[in-house]
Protein backbone atom coordinates (compact mmCIF):
# COMPACT_ATOMS: atom_id res chain seq x y z
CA UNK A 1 97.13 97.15 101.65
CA UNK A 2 94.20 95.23 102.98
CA UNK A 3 95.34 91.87 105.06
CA UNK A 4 92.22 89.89 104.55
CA UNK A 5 91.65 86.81 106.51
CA UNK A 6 89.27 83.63 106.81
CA UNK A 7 89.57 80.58 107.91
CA UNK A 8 93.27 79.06 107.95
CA UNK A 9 93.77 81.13 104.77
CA UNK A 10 95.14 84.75 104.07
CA UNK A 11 95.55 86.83 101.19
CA UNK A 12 96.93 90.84 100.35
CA UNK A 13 95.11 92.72 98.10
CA UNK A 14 96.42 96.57 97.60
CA UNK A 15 93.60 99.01 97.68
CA UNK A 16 94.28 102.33 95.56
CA UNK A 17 92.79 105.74 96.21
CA UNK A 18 93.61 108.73 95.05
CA UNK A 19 93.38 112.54 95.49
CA UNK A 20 90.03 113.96 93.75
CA UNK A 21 88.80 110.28 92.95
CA UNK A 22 85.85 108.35 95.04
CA UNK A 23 86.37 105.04 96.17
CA UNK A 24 89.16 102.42 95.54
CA UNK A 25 90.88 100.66 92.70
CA UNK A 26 90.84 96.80 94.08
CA UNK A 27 91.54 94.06 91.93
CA UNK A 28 90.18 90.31 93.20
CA UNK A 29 90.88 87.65 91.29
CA UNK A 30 87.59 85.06 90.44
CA UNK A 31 87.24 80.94 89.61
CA UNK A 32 86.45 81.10 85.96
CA UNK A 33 83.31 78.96 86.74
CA UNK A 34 81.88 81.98 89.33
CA UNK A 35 82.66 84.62 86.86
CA UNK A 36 78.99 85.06 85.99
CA UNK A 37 77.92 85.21 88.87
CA UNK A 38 80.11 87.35 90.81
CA UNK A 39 78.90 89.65 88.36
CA UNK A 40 75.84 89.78 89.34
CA UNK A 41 76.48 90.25 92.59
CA UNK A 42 78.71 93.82 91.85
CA UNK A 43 77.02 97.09 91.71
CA UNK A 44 76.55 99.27 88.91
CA UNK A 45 79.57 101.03 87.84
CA UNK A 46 82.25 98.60 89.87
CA UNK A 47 83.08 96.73 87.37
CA UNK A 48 86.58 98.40 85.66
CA UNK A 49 87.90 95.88 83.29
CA UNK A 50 88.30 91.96 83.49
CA UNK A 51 91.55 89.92 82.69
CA UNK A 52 91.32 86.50 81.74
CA UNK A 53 94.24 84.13 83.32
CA UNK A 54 94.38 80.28 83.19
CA UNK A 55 92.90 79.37 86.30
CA UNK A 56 90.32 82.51 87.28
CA UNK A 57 89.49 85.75 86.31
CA UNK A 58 90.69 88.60 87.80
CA UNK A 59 88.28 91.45 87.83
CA UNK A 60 89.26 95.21 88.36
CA UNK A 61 86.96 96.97 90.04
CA UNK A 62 86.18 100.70 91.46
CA UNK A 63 84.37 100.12 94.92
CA UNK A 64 83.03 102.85 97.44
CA UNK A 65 84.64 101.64 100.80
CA UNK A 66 87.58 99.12 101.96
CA UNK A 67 84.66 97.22 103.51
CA UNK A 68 83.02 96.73 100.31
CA UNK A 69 86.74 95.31 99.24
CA UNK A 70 87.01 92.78 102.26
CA UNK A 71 83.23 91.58 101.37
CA UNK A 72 84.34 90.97 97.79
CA UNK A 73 87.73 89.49 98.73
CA UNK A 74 86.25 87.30 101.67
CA UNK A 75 83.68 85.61 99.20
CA UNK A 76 85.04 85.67 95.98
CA UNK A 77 88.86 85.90 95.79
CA UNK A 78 89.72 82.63 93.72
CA UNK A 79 92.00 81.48 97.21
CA UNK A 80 89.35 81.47 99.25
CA UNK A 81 86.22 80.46 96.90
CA UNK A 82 88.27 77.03 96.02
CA UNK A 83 89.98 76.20 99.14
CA UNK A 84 93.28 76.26 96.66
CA UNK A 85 96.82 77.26 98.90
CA UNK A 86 98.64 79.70 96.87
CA UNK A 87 101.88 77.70 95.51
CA UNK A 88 104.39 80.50 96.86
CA UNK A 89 103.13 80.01 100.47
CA UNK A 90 105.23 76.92 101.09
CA UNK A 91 108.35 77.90 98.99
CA UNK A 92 107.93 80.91 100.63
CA UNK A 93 107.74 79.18 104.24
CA UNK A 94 110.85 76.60 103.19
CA UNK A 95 113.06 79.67 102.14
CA UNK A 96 112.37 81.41 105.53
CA UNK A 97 113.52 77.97 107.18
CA UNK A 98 116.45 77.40 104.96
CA UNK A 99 115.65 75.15 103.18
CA UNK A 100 115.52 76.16 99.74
């Protein structure tokens, strides 16, 4: 599990290896309207298979090194790109208070 940071704004993403397998199975999800271009910005042979959800994209990917995933996550990931606070953060923050 990768804890990836920037600015006031945090996300997990899970980073898969496995035995006999190079690199890591990262998923990051994208703002529909970057789609195309995060594309072009992935190397050959990342690219695993792409879900489409309501608000973004979220693109699985094979990459060569947990850096590579932090570089991905840090510019792309649909949290940071749109300065949008995941929903479950404050419910999340009221339930540890008590008040939900």
């Amino acid at each position: 599990m990768l804890l990836i940071m920037k600015e006031s704004r945090w996300t997990v993403r899970p980073a898969i290896s496995k035995e006999k397998v190079k690199g890591y199975g990262f998923e990051v999800p994208v703002d529909t309207a970057l789609s195309e271009v995060f594309l072009k910005h992935l190397r050959k042979g990342e690219i695993e298979e792409i879900h489409d959800h309501v608000e973004n994209k979220h693109f699985h990917l094979t990459v060569d090194s947990l850096k590579r995933c932090i570089e991905l996550a840090g510019e792309w990931d649909y949290y940071f790109s749109t300065r949008t606070k995941w929903r479950r953060s404050a419910f999340l923050f009221l339930s540890i208070l008590g008040f939900l």
